[in-house]
Protein backbone atom coordinates (compact mmCIF):
# COMPACT_ATOMS: atom_id res chain seq x y z
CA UNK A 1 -19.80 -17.22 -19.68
CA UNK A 2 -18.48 -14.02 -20.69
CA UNK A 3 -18.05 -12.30 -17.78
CA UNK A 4 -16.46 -15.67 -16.30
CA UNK A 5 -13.95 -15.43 -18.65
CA UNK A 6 -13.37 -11.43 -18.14
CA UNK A 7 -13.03 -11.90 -14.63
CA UNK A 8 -10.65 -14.91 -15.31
CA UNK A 9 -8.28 -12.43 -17.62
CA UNK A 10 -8.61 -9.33 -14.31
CA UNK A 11 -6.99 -12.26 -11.52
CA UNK A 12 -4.30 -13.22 -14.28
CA UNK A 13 -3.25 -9.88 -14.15
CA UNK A 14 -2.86 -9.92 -10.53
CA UNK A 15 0.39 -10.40 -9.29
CA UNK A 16 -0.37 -12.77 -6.89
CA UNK A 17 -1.57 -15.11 -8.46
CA UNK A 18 1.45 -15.23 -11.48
CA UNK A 19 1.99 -18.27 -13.32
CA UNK A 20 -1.49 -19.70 -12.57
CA UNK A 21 -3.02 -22.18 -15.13
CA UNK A 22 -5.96 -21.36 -16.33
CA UNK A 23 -7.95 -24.12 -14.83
CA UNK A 24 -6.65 -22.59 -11.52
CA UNK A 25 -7.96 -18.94 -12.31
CA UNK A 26 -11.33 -20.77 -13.07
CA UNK A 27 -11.07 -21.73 -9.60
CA UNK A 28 -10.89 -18.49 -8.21
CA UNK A 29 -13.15 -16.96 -10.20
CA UNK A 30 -16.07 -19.02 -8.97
CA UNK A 31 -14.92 -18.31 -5.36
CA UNK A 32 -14.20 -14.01 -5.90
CA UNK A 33 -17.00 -11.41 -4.60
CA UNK A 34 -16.70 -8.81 -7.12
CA UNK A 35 -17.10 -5.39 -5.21
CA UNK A 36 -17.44 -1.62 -5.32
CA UNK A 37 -16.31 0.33 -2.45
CA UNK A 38 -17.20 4.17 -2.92
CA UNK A 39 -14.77 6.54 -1.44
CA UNK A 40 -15.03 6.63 2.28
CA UNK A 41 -16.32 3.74 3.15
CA UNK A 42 -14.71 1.33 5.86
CA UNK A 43 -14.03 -1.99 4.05
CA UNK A 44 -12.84 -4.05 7.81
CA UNK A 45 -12.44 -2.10 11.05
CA UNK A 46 -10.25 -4.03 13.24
CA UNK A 47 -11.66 -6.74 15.48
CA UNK A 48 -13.65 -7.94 12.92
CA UNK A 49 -13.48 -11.80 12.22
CA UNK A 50 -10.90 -12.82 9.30
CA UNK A 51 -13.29 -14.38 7.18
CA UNK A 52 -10.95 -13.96 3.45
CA UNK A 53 -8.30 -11.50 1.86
CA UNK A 54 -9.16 -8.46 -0.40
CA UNK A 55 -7.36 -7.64 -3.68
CA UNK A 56 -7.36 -3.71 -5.08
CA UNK A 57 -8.69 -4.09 -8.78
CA UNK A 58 -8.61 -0.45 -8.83
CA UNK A 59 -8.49 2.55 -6.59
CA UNK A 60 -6.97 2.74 -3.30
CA UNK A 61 -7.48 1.73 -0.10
CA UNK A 62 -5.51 3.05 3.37
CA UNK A 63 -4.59 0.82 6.25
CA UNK A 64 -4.39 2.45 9.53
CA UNK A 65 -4.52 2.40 13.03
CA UNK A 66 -6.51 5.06 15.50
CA UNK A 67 -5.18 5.65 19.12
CA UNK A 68 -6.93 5.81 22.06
CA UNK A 69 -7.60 10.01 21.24
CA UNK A 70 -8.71 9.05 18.49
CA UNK A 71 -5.46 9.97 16.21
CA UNK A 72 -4.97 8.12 12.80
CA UNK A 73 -1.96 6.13 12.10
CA UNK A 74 -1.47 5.13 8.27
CA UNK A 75 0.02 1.91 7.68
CA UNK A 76 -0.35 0.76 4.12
CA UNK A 77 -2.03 2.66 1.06
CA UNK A 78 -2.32 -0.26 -1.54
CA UNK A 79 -3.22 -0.02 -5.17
CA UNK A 80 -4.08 -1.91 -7.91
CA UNK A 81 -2.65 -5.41 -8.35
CA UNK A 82 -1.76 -5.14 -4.01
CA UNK A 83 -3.77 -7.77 -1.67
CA UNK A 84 -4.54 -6.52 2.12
CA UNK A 85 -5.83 -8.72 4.92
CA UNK A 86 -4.06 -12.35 3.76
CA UNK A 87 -2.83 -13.29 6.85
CA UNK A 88 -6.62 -13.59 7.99
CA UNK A 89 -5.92 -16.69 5.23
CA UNK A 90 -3.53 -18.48 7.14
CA UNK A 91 -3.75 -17.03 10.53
CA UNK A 92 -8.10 -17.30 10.70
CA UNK A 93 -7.48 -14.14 13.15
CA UNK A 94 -9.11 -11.28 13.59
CA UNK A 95 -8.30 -8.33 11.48
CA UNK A 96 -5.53 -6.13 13.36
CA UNK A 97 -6.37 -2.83 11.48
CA UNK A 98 -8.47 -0.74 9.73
CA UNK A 99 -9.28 -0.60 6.13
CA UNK A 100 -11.15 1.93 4.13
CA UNK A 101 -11.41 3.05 0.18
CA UNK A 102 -9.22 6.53 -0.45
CA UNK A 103 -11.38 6.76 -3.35
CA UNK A 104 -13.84 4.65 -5.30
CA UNK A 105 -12.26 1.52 -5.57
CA UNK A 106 -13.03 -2.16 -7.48
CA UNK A 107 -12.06 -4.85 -4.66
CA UNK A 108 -12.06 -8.66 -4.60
CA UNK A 109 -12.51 -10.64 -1.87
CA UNK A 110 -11.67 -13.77 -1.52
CA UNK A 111 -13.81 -16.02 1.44
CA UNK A 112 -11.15 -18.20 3.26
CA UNK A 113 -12.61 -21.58 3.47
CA UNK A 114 -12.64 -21.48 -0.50
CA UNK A 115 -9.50 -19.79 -1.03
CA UNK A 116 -7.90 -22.30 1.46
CA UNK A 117 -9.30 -25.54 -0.38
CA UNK A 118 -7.61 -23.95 -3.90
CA UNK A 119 -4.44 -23.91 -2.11
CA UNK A 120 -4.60 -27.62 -0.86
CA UNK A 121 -4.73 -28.35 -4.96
CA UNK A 122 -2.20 -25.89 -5.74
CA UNK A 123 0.83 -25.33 -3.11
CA UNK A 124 2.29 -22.62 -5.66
CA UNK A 125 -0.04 -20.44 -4.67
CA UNK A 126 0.83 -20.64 -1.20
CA UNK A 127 4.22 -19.84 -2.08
CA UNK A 128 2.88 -16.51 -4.17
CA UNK A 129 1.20 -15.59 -1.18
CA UNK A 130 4.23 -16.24 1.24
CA UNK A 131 6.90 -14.71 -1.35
CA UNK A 132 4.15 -11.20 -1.14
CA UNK A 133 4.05 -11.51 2.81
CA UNK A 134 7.79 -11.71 2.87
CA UNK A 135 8.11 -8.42 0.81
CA UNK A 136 5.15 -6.85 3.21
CA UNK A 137 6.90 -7.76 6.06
CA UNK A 138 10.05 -6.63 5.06
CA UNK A 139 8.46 -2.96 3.84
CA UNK A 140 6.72 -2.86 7.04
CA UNK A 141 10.50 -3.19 8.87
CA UNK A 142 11.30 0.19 7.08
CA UNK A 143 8.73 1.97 8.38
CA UNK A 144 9.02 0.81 11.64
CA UNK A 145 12.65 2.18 11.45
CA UNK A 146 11.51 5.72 9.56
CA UNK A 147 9.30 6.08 12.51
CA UNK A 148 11.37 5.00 15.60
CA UNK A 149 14.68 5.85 14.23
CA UNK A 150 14.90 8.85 11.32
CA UNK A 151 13.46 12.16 11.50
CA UNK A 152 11.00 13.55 9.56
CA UNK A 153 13.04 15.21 7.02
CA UNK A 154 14.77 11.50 6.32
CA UNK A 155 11.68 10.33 6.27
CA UNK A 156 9.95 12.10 3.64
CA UNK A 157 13.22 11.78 1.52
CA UNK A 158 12.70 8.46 1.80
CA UNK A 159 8.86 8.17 0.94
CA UNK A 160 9.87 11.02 -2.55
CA UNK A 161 12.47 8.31 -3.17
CA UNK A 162 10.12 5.37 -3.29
CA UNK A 163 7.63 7.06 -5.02
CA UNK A 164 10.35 8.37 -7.72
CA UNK A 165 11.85 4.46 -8.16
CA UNK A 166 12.73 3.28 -11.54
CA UNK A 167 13.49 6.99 -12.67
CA UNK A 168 16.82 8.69 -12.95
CA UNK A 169 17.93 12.41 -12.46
CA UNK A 170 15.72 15.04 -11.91
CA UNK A 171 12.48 13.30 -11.80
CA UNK A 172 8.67 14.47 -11.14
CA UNK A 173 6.88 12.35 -8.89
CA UNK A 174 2.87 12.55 -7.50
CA UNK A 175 1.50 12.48 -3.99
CA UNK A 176 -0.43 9.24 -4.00
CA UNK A 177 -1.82 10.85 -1.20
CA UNK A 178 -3.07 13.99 0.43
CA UNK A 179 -0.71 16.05 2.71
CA UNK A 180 -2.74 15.11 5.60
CA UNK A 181 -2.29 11.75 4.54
CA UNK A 182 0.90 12.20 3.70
CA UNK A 183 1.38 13.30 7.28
CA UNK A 184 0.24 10.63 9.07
CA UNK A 185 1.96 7.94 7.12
CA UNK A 186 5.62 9.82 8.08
CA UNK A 187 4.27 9.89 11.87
CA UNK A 188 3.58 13.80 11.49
CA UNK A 189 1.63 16.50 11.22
CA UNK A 190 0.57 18.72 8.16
CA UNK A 191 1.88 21.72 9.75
CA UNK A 192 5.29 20.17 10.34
CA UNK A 193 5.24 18.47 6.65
CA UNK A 194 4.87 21.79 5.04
CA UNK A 195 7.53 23.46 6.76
CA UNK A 196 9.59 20.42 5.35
CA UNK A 197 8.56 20.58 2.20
CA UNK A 198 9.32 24.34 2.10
CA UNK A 199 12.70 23.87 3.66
CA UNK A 200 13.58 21.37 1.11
CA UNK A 201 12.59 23.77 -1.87
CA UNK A 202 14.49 26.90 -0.31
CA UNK A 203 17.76 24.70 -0.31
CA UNK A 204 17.66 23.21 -3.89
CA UNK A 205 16.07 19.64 -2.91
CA UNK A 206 13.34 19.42 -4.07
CA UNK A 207 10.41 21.97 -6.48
CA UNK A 208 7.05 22.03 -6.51
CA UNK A 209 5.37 22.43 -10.02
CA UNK A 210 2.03 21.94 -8.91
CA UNK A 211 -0.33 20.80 -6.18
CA UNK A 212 0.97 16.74 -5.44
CA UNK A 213 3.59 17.43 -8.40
CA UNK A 214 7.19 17.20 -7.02
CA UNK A 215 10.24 17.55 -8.65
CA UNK A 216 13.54 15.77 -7.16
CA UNK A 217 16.06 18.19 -8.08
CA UNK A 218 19.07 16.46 -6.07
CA UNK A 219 18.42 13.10 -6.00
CA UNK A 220 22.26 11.95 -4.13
CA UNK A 221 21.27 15.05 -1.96
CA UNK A 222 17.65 13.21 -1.05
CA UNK A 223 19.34 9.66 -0.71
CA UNK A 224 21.84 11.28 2.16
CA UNK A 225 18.71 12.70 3.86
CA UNK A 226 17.08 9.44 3.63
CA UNK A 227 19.81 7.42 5.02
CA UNK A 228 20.85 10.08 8.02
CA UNK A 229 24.18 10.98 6.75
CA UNK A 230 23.07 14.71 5.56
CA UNK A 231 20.86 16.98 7.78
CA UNK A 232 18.89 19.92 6.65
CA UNK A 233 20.40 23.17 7.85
């Protein structure tokens, strides 16, 4: 009984499922798979079967893509509170991506038949679910014009401004990710991104304190870059 009701307390903390009763968090917590993933491992590899939706507890987990040569294409990087894979929930499709643990990360799955039968006794929680997959969708609009219509400078302005939301002048934010990582989410390489990130320090944008540490030293400067009116010379 007591680690019903401590898993009850980790899905009302979930975003997703705010403003829940508590009746309908019991629900849910008969129907989660409590999991583990250690770093590394492959959590869905697309094709696979839709059979539920994952939520990050803790940890991280990448969504990507690999091309025919075999080259990675990140898509996501959620963390905790984030779902992946819901529209296997409503869609009962195969999974179009990859997804795998950046580092050791507490997941919850949630099977679809169950998860769909809660949702016939509760249409709010459909309506969570749609209001997340209309901020996904419109995220995933963004990217799609970083990549097809910004370069890579704007780009990374862009990601440093995300990353440095909710803070004001000249804020230090962290790489949630690895350069190489880092790369491949912008549609780059590492070698290009580090001539970036150099060019950006030598003209007053940007300063590195330490490895992943970067300070936003002109932040109007940045938001120019990101939106394509300013160019770096």
């Amino acid at each position: 009984m007591k680690k019903s009701l401590k898993l009850t307390d980790q899905i009302a903390r979930i975003p997703l499922f705010d403003g829940l009763t508590g009746e309908h968090n019991e629900g849910l917590a008969m129907i989660v798979v409590d999991q583990v993933i250690p770093r590394g491992q492959m959590i869905f590899a697309q094709g696979d079967e839709g059979e539920g939706f994952y939520v990050v507890v803790s940890g991280r987990v990448k969504i990507f893509k690999l091309s025919p040569d075999g080259k990675e294409q990140i898509l996501h990087i959620f963390g905790a509170g984030e779902p992946f894979g819901e529209a296997a929930v409503f869609a009962g499709e195969k999974f179009p991506a990859n997804a795998e643990a950046l580092e050791e990360s507490r997941i919850f799955f949630f099977p679809r038949p169950a998860f769909v039968e809660l949702i016939g006794q509760n249409p709010s929680l459909a309506l969570n679910m749609l209001a997340v997959l209309s901020r996904r969708l419109r995220k995933l609009a963004s990217l799609v014009e970083d990549l097809s219509l910004k370069e890579v400078p704007g780009r990374l302005a862009a990601y440093l401004l995300y990353l440095s939301e909710g803070k004001k002048g000249a804020v230090e934010v962290e790489l949630d990710v690895s350069k190489n990582q880092l790369a491949s989410l912008l549609g780059t390489i590492p070698e290009t991104l580090s001539r970036i990130l150099a060019r950006l320090t030598r003209e007053g944008f940007i300063k590195s304190n330490r490895p992943r540490q970067i300070q936003l030293l002109d932040r109007k400067g940045m938001e120019e870059l990101a939106s394509g009116e300013r160019k770096l010379a």
